[in-house]
Protein backbone atom coordinates (compact mmCIF):
# COMPACT_ATOMS: atom_id res chain seq x y z
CA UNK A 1 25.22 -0.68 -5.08
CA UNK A 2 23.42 0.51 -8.52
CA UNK A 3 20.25 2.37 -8.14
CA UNK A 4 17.99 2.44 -11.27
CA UNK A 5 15.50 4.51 -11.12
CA UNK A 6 12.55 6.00 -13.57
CA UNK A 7 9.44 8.61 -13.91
CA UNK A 8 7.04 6.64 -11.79
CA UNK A 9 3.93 8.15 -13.74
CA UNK A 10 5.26 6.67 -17.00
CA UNK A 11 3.89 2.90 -17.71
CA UNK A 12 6.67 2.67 -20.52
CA UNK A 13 9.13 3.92 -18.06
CA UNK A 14 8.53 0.78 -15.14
CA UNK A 15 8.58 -1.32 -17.86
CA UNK A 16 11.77 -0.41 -18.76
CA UNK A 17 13.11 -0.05 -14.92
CA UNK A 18 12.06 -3.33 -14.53
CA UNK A 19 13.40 -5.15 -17.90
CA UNK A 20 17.28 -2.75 -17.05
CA UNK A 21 16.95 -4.86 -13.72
CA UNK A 22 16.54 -8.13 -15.16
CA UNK A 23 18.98 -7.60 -17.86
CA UNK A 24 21.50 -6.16 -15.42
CA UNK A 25 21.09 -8.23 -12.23
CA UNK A 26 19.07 -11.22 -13.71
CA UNK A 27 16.34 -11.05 -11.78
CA UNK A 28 14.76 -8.92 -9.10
CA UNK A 29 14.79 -9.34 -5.14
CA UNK A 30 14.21 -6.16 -3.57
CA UNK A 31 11.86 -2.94 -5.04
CA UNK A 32 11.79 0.13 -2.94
CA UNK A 33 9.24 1.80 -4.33
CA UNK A 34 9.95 6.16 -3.48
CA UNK A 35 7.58 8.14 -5.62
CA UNK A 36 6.18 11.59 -4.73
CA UNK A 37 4.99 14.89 -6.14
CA UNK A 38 2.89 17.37 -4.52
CA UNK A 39 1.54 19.98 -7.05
CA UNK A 40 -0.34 22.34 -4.64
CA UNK A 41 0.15 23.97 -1.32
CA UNK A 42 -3.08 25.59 0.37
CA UNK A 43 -6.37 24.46 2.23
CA UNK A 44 -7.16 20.81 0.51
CA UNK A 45 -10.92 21.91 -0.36
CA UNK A 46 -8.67 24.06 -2.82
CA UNK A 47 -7.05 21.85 -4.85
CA UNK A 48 -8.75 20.89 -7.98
CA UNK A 49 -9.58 17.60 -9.50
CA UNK A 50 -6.53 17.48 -11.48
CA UNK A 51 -4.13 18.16 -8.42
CA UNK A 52 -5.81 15.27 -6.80
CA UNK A 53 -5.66 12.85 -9.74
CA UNK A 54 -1.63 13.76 -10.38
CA UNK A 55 -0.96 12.90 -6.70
CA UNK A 56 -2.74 9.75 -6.85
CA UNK A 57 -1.39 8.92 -10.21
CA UNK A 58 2.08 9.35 -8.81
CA UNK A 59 2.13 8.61 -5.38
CA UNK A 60 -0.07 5.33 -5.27
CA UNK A 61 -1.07 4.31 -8.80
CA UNK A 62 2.24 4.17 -10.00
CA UNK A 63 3.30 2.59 -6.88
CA UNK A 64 1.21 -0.35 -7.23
CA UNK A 65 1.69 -1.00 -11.25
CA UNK A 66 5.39 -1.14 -10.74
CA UNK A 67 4.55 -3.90 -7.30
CA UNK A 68 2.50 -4.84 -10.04
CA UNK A 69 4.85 -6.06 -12.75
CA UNK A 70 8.00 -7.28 -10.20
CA UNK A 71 5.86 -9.51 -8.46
CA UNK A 72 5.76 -11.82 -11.02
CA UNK A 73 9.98 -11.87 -11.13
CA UNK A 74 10.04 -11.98 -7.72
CA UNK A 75 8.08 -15.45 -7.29
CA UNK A 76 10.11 -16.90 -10.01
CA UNK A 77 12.93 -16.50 -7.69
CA UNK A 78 11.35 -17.79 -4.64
CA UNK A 79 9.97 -15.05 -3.27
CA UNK A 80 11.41 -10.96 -2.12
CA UNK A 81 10.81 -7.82 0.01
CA UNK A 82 9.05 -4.61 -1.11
CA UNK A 83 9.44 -1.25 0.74
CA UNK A 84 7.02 1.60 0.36
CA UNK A 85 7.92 5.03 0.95
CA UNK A 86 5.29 6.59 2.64
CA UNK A 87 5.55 9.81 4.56
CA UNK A 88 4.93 11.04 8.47
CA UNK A 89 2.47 13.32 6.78
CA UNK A 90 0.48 10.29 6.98
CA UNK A 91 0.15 10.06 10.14
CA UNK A 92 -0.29 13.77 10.96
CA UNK A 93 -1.19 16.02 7.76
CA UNK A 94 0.98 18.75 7.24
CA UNK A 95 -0.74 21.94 6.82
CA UNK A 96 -1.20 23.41 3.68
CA UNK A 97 -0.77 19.78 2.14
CA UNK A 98 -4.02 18.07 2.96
CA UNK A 99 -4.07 15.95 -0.95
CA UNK A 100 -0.54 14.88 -0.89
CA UNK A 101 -1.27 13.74 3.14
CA UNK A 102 -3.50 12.01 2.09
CA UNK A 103 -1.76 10.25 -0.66
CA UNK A 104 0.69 8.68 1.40
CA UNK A 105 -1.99 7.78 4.02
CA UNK A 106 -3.58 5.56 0.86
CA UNK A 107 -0.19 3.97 0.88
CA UNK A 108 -0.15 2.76 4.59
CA UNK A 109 -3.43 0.83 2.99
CA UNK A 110 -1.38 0.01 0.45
CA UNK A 111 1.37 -1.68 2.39
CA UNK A 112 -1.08 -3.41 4.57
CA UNK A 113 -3.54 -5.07 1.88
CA UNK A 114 -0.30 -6.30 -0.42
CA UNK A 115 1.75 -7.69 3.11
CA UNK A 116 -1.40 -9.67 3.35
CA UNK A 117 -1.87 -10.95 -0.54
CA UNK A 118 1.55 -11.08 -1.16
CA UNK A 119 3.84 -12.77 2.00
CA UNK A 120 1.99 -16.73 0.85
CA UNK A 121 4.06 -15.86 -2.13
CA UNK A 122 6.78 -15.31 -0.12
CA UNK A 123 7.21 -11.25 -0.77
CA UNK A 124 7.50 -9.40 2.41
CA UNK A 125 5.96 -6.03 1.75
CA UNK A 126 6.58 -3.21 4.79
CA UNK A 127 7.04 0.62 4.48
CA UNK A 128 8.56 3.40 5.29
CA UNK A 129 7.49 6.90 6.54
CA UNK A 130 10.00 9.52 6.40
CA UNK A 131 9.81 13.17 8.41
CA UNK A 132 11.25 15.93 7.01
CA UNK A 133 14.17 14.82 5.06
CA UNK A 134 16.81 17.75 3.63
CA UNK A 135 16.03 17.03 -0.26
CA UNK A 136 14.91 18.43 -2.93
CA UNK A 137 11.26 17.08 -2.91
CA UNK A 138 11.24 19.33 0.55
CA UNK A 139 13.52 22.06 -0.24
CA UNK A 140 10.76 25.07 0.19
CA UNK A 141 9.90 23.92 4.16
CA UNK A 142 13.86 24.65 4.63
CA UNK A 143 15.50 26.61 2.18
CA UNK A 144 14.39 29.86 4.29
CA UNK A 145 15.78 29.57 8.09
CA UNK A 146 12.71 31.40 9.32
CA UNK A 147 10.71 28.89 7.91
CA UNK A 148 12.69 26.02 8.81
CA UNK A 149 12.64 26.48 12.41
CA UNK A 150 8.62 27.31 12.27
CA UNK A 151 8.38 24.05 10.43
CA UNK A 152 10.97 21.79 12.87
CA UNK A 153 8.80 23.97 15.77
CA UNK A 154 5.71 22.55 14.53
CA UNK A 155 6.75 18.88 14.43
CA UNK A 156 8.41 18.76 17.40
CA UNK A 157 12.16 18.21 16.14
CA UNK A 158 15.53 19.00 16.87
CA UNK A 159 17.06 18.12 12.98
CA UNK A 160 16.13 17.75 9.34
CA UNK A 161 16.74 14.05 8.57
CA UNK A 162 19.10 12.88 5.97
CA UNK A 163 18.42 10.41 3.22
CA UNK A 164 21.22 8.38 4.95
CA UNK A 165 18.82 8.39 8.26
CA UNK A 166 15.72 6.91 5.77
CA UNK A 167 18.45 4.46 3.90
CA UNK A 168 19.04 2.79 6.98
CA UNK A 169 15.75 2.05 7.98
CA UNK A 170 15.30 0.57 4.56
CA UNK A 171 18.02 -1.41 4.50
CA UNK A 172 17.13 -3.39 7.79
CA UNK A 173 13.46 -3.70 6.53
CA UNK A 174 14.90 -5.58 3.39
CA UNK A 175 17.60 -7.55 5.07
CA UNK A 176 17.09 -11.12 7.15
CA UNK A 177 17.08 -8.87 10.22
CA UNK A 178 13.22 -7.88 9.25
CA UNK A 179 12.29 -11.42 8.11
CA UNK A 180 9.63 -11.39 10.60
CA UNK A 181 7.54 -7.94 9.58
CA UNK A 182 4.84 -8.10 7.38
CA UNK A 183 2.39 -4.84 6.78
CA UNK A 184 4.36 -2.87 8.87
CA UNK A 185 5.23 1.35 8.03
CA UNK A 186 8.46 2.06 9.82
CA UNK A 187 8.50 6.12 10.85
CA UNK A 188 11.55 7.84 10.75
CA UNK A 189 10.37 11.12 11.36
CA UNK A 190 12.84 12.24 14.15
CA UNK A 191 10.15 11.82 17.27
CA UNK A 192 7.47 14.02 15.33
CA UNK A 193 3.85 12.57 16.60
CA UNK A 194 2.92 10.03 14.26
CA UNK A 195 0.89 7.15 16.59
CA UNK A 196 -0.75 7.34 20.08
């Protein structure tokens, strides 16, 4: 499998993602959309207006302009599934980041409000919510083995996930198997709280 991939912020930068698809694959059936960026840590009343417009910028804006400009590929051939990456964070704020929590909780809203506009154009939109997953993205919550077990203390879990352990969620919400789901955010968060 190919994975092309660009600086969500960027407009010129989707465009381009999405014309490499066409012109490499012809057209466009699945977008998993996995942007994030958190540019503060601390108490959320502390993060400026420009940390808040960044993480919105990145991890929803950007989101929906590149839903935004597949769509239109995606009906031409008859329809397609979107995944959103969201984040467990969501669901239950990590401390010390209250902006990018929310962020991905605007996502969930996200998911829900295109599942609903898009699936009578045949697109089936879900998401995803990951835990703590051993990238770089989260490097600083487990480079530090005192820190690490505080952190995998405070959730409630046994292991850092793996992209693998995301990958596979993702795959099943874009194959037949998840023909069914609409709306739906999928957590994979290794049995950290994230619903009553």
């Amino acid at each position: 499998m190919d994975l092309l991939m660009t600086v969500m912020e960027a407009g010129e930068g989707r465009e381009a993602l999405v014309q490499k698809a066409l012109d490499t694959y012809g057209g466009i059936d699945i977008l998993v959309s996995n942007a994030a960026v958190n540019p503060a840590l601390g108490p959320t009343l502390d993060a400026d207006e420009s940390v808040w417009e960044k993480l919105f910028q990145v991890n929803v804006t950007a989101a929906a302009m590149l839903v935004r400009l597949v769509v239109p590929h995606m009906e031409r051939r008859g329809g397609g599934t979107i995944v959103l990456v969201s984040s467990v964070a969501a669901y239950s704020p990590f401390p010390a980041l209250g902006p990018y929590s929310v962020s991905k909780a605007a996502l969930l809203g996200l998911v829900k409000v295109l599942a609903n506009e898009l699936r009578l154009r045949g697109i089936r939109v879900n998401g995803v919510a990951p835990g703590l997953v051993r990238t770089r993205f989260s490097a600083a919550l487990w480079e530090d083995e005192p820190t690490l077990q505080r952190v995998m203390a405070a959730m409630g879990i046994d292991r850092l996930g793996t992209p693998e352990d995301v990958a596979e969620v993702v795959t099943f919400l874009c194959s037949p198997g998840a023909a069914y789901m609409g709306g739906e955010t999928l957590v994979v968060a290794g049995g950290a709280p994230s619903r009553l």
